[in-house]
C-alpha atoms as a PDB file:
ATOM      1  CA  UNK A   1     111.240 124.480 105.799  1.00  0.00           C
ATOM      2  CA  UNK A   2     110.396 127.134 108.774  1.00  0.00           C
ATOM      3  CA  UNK A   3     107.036 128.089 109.521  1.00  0.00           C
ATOM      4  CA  UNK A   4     105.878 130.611 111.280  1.00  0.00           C
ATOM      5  CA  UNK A   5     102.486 130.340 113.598  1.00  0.00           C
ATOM      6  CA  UNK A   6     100.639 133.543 114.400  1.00  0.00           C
ATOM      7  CA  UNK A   7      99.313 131.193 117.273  1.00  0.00           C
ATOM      8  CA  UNK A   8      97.853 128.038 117.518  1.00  0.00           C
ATOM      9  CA  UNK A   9      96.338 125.772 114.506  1.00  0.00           C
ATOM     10  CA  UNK A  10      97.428 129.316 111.885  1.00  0.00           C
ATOM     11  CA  UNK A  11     100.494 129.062 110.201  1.00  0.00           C
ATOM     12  CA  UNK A  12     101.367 132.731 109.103  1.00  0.00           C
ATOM     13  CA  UNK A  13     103.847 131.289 106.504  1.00  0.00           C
ATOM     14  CA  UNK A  14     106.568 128.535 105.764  1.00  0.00           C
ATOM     15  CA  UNK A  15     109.670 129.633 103.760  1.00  0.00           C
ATOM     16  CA  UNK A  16     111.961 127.327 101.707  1.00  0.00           C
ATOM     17  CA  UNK A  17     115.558 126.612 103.017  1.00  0.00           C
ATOM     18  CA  UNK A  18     118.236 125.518 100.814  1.00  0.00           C
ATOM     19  CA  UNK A  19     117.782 124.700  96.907  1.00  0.00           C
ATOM     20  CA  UNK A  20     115.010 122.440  95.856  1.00  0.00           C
ATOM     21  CA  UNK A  21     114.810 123.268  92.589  1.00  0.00           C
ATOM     22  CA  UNK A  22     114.530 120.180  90.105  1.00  0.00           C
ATOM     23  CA  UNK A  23     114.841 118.156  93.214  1.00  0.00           C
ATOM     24  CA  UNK A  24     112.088 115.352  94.861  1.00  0.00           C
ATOM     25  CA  UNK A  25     111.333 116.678  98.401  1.00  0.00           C
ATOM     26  CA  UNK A  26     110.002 114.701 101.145  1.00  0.00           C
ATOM     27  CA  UNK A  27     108.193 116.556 104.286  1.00  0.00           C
ATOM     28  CA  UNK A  28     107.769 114.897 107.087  1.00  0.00           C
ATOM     29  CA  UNK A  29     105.432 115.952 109.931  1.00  0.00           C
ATOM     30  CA  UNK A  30     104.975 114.146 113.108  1.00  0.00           C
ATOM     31  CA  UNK A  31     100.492 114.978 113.417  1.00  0.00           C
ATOM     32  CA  UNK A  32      98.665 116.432 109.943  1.00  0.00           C
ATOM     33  CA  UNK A  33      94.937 117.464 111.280  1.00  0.00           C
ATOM     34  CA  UNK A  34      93.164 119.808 108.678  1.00  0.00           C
ATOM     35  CA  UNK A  35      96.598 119.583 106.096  1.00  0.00           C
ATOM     36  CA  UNK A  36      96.590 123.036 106.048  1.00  0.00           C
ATOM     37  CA  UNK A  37     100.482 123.585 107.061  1.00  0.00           C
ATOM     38  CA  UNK A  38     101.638 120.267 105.119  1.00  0.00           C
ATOM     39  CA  UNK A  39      99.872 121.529 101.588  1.00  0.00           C
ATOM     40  CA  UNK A  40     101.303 124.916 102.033  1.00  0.00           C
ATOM     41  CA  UNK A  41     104.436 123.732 102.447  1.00  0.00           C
ATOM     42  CA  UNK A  42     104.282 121.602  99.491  1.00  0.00           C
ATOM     43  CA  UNK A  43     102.833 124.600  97.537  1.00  0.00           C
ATOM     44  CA  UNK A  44     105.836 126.854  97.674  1.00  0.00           C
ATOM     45  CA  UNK A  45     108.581 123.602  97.206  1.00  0.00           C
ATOM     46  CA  UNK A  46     106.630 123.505  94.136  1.00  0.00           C
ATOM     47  CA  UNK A  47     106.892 127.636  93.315  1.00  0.00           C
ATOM     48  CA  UNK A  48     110.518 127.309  94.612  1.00  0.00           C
ATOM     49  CA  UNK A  49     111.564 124.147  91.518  1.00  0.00           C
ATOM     50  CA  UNK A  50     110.838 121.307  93.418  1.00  0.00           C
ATOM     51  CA  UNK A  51     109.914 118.287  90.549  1.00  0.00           C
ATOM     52  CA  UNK A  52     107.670 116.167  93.154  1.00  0.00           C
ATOM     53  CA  UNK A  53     106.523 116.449  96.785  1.00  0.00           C
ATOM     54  CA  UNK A  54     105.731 113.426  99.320  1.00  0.00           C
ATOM     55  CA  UNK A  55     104.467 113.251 102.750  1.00  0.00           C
ATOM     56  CA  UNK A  56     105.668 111.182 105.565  1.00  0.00           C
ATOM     57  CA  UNK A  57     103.030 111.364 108.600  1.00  0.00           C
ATOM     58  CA  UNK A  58     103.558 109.733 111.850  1.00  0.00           C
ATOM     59  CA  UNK A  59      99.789 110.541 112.807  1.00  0.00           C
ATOM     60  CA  UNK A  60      97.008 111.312 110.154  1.00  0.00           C
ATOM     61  CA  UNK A  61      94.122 113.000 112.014  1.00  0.00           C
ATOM     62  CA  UNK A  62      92.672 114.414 108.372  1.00  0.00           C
ATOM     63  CA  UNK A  63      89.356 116.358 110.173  1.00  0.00           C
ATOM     64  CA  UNK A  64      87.602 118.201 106.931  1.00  0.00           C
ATOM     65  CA  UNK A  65      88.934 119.492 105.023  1.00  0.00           C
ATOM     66  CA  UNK A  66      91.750 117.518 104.743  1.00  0.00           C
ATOM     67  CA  UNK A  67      91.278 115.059 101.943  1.00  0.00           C
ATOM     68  CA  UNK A  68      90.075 117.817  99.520  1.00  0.00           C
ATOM     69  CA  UNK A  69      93.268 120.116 100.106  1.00  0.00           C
ATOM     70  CA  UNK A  70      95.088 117.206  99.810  1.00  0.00           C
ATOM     71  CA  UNK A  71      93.502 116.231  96.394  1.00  0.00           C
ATOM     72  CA  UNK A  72      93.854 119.815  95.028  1.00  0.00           C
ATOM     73  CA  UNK A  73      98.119 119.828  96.652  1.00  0.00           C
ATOM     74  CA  UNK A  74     101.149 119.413  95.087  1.00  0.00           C
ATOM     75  CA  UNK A  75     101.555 116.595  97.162  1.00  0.00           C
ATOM     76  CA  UNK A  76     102.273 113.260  95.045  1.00  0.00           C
ATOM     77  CA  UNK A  77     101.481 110.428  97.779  1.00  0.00           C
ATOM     78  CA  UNK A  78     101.236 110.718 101.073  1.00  0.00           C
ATOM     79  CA  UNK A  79     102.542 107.908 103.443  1.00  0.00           C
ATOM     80  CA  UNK A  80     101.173 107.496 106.900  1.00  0.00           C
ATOM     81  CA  UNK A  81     101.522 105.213 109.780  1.00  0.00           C
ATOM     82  CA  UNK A  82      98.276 103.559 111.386  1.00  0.00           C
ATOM     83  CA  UNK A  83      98.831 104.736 114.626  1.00  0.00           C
ATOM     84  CA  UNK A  84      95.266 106.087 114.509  1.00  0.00           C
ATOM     85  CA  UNK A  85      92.353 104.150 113.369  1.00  0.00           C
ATOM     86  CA  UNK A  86      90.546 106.620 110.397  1.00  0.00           C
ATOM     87  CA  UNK A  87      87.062 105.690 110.222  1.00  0.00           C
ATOM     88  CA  UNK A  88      86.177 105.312 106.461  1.00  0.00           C
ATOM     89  CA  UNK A  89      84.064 103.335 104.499  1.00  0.00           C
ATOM     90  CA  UNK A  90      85.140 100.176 102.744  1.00  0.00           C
ATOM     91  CA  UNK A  91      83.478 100.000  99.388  1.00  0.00           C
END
């Protein structure tokens, strides 16, 4: 994928390279903060054939409204390393 940032934290828009369609694609991004970038991305694999989409994050900020883009994204599961401590509730 290439993105394209009209400056900091606003991704103007990410475009596809190479075939992905009927393919599983995996992003990887090194820091996912609001998600913004990483469900857009997933978004057009999805409009460009892609059959599933998974994330690979090295550090998982998630501010809001991260967990509620990611709920309504194309993503399938997202994978993340604990390299920061999320503060959520244990039921």
């Amino acid at each position: 994928m290439h993105k394209e940032r009209v400056k900091a934290n606003e991704v103007e828009s990410v475009i596809v390279i190479g075939d992905v369609k009927g393919k599983t694609c995996i992003l990887v991004d090194d820091m996912v903060d609001t998600a913004g970038t990483l469900c857009m991305a997933a978004e057009e694999l999805k409009q460009k054939g892609a059959k599933k989409v998974y994330a690979f994050i090295t550090h998982g900020i998630f501010s809001n409204p991260a967990a509620e883009r990611i709920s309504k994204s194309a993503i399938e599961k997202i994978v993340c390393t604990d390299s920061m401590k999320l503060d959520v509730e244990s039921e």
